[in-house]
PDB file of N, CA and C in Angstrom:
ATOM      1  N   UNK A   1       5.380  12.426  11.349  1.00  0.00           N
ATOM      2  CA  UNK A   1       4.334  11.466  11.640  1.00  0.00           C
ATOM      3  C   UNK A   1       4.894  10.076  11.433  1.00  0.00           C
ATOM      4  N   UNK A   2       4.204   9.075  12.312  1.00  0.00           N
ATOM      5  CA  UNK A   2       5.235   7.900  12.012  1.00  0.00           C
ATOM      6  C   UNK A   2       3.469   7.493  11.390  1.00  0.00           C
ATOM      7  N   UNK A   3       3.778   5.849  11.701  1.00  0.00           N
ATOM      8  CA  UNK A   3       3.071   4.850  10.987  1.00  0.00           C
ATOM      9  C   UNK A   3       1.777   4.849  12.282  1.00  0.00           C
ATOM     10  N   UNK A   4       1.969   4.625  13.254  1.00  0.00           N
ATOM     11  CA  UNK A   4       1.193   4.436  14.731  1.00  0.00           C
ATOM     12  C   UNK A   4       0.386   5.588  14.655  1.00  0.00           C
ATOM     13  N   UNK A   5       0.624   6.614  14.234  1.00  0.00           N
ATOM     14  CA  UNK A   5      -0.485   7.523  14.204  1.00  0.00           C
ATOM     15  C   UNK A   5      -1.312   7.488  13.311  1.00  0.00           C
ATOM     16  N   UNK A   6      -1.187   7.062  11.839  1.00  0.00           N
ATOM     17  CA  UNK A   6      -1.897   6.599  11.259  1.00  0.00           C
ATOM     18  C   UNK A   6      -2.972   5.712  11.792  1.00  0.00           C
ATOM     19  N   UNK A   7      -2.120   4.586  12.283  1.00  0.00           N
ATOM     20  CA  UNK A   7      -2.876   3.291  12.425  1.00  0.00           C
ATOM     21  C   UNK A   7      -3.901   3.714  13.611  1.00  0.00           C
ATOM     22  N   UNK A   8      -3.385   5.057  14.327  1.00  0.00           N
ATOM     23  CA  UNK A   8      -4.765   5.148  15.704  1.00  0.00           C
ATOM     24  C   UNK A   8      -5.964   6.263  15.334  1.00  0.00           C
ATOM     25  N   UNK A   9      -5.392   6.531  14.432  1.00  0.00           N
ATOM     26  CA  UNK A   9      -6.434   7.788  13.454  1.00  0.00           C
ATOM     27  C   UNK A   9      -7.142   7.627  12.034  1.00  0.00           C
ATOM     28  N   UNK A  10      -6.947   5.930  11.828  1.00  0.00           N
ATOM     29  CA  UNK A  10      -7.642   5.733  10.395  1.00  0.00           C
ATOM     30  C   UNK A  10      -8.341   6.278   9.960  1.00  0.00           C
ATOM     31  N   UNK A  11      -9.683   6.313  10.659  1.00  0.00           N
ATOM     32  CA  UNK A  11     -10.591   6.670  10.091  1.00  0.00           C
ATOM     33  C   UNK A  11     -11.042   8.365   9.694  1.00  0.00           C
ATOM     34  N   UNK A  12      -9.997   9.354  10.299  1.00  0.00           N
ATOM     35  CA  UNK A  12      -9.888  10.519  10.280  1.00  0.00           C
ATOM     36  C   UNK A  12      -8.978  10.687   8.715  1.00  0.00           C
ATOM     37  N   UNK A  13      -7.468   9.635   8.745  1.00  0.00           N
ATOM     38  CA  UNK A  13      -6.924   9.370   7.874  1.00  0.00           C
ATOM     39  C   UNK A  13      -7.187   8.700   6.313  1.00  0.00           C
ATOM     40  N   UNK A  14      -8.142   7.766   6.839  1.00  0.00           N
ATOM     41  CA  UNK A  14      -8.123   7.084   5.283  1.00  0.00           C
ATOM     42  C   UNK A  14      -9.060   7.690   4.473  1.00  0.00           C
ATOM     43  N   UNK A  15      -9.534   9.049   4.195  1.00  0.00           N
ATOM     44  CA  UNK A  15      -9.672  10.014   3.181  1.00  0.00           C
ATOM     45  C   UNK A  15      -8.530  10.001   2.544  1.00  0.00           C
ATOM     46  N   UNK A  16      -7.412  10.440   3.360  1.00  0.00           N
ATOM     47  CA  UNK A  16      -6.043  10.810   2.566  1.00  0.00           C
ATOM     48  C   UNK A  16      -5.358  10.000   2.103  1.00  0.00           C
ATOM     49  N   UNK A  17      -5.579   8.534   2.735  1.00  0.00           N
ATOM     50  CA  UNK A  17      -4.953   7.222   1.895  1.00  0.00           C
ATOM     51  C   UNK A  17      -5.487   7.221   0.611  1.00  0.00           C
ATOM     52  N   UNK A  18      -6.818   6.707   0.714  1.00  0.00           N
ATOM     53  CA  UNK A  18      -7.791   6.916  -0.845  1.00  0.00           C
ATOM     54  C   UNK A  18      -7.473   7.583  -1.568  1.00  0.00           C
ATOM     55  N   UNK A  19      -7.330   8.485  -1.197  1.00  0.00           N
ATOM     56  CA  UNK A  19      -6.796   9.581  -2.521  1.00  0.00           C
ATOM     57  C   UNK A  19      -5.330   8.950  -2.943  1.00  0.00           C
ATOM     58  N   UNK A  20      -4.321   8.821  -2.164  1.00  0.00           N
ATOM     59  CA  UNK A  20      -3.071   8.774  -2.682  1.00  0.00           C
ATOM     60  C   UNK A  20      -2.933   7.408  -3.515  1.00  0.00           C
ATOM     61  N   UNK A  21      -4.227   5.995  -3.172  1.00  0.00           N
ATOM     62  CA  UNK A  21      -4.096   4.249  -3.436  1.00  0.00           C
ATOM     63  C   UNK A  21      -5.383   4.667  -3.832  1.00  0.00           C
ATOM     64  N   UNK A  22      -5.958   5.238  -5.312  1.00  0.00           N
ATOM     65  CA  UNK A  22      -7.291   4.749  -5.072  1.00  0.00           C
ATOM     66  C   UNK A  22      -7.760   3.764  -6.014  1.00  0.00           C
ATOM     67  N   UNK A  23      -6.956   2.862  -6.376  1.00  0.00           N
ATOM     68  CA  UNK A  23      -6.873   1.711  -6.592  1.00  0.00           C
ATOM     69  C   UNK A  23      -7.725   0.769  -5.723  1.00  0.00           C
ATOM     70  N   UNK A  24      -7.211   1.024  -4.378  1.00  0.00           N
ATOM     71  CA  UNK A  24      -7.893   0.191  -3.433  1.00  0.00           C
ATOM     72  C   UNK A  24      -9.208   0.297  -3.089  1.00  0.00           C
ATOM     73  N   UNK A  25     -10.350  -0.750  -2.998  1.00  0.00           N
ATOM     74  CA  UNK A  25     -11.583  -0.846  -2.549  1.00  0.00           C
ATOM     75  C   UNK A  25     -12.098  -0.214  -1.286  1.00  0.00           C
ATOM     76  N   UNK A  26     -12.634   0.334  -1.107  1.00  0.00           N
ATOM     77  CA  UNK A  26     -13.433   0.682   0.134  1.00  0.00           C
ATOM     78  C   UNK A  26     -13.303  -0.784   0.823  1.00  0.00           C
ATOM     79  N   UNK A  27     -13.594  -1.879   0.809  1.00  0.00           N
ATOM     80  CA  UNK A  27     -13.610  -3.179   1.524  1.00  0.00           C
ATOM     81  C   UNK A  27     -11.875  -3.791   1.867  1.00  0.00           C
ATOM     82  N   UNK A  28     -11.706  -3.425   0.878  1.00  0.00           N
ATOM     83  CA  UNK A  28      -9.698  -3.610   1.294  1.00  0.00           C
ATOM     84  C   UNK A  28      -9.533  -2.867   2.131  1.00  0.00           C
ATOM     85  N   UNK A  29      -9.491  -1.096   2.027  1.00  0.00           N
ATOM     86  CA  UNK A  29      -9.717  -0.264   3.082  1.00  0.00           C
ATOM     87  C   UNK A  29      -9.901  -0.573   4.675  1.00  0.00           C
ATOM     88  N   UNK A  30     -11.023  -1.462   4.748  1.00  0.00           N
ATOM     89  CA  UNK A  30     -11.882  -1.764   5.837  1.00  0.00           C
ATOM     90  C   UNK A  30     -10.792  -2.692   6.617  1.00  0.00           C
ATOM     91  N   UNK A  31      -9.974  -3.536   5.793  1.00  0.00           N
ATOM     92  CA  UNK A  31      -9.587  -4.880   5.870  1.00  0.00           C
ATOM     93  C   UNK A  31      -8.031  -4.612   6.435  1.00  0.00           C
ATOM     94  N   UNK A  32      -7.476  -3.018   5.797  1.00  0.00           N
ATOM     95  CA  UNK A  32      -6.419  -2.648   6.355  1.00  0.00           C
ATOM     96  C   UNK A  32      -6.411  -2.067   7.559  1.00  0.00           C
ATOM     97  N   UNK A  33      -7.813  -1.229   7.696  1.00  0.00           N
ATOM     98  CA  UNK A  33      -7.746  -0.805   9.182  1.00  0.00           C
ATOM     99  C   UNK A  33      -6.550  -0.087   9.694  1.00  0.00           C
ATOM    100  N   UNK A  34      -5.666   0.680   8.968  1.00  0.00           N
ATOM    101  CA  UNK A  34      -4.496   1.137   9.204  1.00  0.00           C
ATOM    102  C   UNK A  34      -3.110   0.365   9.470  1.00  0.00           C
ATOM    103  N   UNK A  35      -2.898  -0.929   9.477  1.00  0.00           N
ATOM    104  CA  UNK A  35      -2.096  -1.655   9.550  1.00  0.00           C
ATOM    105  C   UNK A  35      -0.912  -1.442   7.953  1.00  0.00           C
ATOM    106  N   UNK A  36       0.279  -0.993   8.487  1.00  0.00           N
ATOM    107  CA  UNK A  36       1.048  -1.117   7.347  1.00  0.00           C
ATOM    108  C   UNK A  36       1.709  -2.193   6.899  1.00  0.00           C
ATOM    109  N   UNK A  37       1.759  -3.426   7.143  1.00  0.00           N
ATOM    110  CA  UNK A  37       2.182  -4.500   6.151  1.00  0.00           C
ATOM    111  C   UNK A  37       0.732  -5.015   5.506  1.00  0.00           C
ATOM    112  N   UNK A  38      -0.116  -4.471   6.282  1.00  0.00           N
ATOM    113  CA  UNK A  38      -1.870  -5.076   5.219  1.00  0.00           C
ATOM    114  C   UNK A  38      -1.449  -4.099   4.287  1.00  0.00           C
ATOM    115  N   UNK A  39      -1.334  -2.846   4.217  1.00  0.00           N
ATOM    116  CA  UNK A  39      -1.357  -1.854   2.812  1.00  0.00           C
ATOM    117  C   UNK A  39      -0.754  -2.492   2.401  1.00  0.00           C
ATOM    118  N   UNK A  40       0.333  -1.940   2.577  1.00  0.00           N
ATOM    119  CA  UNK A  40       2.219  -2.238   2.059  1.00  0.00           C
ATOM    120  C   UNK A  40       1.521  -3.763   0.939  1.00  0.00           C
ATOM    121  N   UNK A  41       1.055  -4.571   1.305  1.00  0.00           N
ATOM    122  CA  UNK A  41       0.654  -6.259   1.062  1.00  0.00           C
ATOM    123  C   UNK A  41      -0.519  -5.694  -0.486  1.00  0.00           C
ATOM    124  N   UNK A  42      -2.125  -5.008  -0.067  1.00  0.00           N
ATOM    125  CA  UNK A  42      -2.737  -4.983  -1.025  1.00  0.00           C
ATOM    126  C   UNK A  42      -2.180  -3.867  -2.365  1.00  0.00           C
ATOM    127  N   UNK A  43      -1.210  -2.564  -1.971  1.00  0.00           N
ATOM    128  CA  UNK A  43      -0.462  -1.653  -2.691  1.00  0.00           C
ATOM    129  C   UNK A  43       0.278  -2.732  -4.032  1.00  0.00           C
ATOM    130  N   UNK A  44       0.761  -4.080  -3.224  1.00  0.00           N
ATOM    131  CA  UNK A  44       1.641  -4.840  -4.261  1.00  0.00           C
ATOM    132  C   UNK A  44       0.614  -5.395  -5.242  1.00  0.00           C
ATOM    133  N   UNK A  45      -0.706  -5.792  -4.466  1.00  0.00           N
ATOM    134  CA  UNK A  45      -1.471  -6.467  -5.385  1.00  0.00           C
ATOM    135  C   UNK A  45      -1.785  -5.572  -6.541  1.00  0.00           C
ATOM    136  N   UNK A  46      -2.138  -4.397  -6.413  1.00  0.00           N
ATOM    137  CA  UNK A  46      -3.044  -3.537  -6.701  1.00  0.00           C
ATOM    138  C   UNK A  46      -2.413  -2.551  -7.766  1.00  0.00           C
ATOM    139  N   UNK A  47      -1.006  -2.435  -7.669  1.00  0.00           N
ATOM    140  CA  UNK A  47      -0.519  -1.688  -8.372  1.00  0.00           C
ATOM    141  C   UNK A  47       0.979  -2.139  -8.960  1.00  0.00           C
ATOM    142  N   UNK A  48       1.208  -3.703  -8.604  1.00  0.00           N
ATOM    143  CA  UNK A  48       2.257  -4.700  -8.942  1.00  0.00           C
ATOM    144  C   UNK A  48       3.559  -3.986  -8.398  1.00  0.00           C
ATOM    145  N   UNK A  49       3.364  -3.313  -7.498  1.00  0.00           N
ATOM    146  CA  UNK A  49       4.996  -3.243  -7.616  1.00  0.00           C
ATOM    147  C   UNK A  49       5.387  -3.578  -6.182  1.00  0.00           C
ATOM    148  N   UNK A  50       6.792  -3.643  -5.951  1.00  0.00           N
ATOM    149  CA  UNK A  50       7.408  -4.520  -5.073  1.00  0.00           C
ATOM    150  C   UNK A  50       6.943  -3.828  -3.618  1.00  0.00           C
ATOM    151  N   UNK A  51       7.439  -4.658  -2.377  1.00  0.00           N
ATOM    152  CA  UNK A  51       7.437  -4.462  -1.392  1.00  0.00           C
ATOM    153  C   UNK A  51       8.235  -3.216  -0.841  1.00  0.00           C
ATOM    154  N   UNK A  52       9.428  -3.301  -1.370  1.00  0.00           N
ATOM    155  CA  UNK A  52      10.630  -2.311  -1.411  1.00  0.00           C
ATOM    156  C   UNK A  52       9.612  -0.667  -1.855  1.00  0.00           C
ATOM    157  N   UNK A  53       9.201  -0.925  -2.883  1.00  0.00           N
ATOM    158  CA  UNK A  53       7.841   0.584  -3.661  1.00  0.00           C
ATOM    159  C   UNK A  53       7.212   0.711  -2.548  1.00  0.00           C
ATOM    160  N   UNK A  54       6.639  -0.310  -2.378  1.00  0.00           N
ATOM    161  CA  UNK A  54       5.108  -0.098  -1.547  1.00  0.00           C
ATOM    162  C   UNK A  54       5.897   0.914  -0.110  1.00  0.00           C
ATOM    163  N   UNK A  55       6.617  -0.242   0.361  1.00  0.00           N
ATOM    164  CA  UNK A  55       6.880   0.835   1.847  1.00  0.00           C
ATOM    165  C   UNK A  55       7.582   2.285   1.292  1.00  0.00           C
ATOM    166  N   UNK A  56       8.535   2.584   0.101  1.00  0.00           N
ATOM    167  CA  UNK A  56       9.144   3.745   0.235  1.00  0.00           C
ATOM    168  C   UNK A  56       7.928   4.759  -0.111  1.00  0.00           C
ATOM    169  N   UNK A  57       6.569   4.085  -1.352  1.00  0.00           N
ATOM    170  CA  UNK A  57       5.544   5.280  -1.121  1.00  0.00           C
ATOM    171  C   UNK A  57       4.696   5.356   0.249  1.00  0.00           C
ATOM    172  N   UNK A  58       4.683   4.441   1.053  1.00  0.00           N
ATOM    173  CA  UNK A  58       3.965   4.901   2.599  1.00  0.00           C
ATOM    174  C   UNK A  58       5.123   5.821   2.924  1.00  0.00           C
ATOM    175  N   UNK A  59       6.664   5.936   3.388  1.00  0.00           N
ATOM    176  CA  UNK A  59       7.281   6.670   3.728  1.00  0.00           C
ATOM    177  C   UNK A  59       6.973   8.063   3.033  1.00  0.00           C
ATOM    178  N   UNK A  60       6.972   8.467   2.355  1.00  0.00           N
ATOM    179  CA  UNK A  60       6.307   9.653   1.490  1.00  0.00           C
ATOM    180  C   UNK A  60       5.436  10.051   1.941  1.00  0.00           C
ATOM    181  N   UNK A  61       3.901   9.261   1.871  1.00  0.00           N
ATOM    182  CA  UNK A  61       2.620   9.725   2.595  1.00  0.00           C
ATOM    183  C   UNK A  61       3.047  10.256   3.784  1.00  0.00           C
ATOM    184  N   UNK A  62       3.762   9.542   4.574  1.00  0.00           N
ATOM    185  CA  UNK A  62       3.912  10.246   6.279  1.00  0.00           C
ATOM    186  C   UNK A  62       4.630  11.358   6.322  1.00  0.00           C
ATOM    187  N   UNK A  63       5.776  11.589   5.073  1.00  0.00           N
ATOM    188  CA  UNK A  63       6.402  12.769   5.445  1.00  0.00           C
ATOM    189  C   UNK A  63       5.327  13.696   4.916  1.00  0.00           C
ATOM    190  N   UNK A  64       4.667  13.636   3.623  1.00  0.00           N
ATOM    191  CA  UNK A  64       3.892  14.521   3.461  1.00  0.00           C
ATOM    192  C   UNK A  64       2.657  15.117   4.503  1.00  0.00           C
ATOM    193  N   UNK A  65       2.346  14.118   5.397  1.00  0.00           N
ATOM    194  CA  UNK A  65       1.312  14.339   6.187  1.00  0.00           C
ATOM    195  C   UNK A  65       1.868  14.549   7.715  1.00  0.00           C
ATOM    196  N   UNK A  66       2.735  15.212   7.871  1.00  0.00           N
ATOM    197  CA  UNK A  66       3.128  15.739   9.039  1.00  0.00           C
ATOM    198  C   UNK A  66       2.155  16.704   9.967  1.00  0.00           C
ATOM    199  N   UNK A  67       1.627  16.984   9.195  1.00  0.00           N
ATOM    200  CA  UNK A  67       0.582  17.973  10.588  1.00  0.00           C
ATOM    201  C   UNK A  67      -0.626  16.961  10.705  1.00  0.00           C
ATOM    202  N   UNK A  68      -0.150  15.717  10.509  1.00  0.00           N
ATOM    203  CA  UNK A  68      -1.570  14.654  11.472  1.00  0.00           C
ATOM    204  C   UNK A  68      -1.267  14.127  12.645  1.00  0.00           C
ATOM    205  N   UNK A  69      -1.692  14.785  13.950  1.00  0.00           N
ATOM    206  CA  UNK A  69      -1.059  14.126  14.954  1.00  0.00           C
ATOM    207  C   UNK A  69      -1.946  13.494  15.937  1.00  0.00           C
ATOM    208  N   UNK A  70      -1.394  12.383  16.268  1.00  0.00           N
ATOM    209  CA  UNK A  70      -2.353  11.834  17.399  1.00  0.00           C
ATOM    210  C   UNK A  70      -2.913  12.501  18.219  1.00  0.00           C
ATOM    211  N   UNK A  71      -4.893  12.176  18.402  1.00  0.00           N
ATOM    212  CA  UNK A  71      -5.670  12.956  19.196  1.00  0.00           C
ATOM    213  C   UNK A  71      -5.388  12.253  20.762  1.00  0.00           C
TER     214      UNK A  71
END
């Protein structure tokens, strides 16, 4: 799964974000809309760690979520 499928399936998806960031607000949520430098961006706020973290744990989420595929 890359990132683009995410971003065209949010709302099917961001159950499974929440769970993995649930740090993040339902209104941040809203605000990311599946865009990965918006996560990648509130992940730093939210849980202080670098940019370098933030994207290698989205890389993780996607490998873990391989059977989500664009409808």
């Amino acid at each position: 799964m890359n990132w683009n499928i995410v971003e065209g399936n949010w709302k099917q998806l961001k159950g499974k974000v929440k769970v993995q960031w649930g740090k993040l607000t339902d209104d941040q949520f809203d605000v990311v809309t599946g865009r990965r430098v918006e996560l990648a961006g509130r992940m730093q706020e939210d849980y202080g760690i670098t940019q370098d973290e933030a994207l290698r744990q989205m890389k993780r989420f996607e490998e873990r979520n391989q059977d989500c595929r664009s409808k």
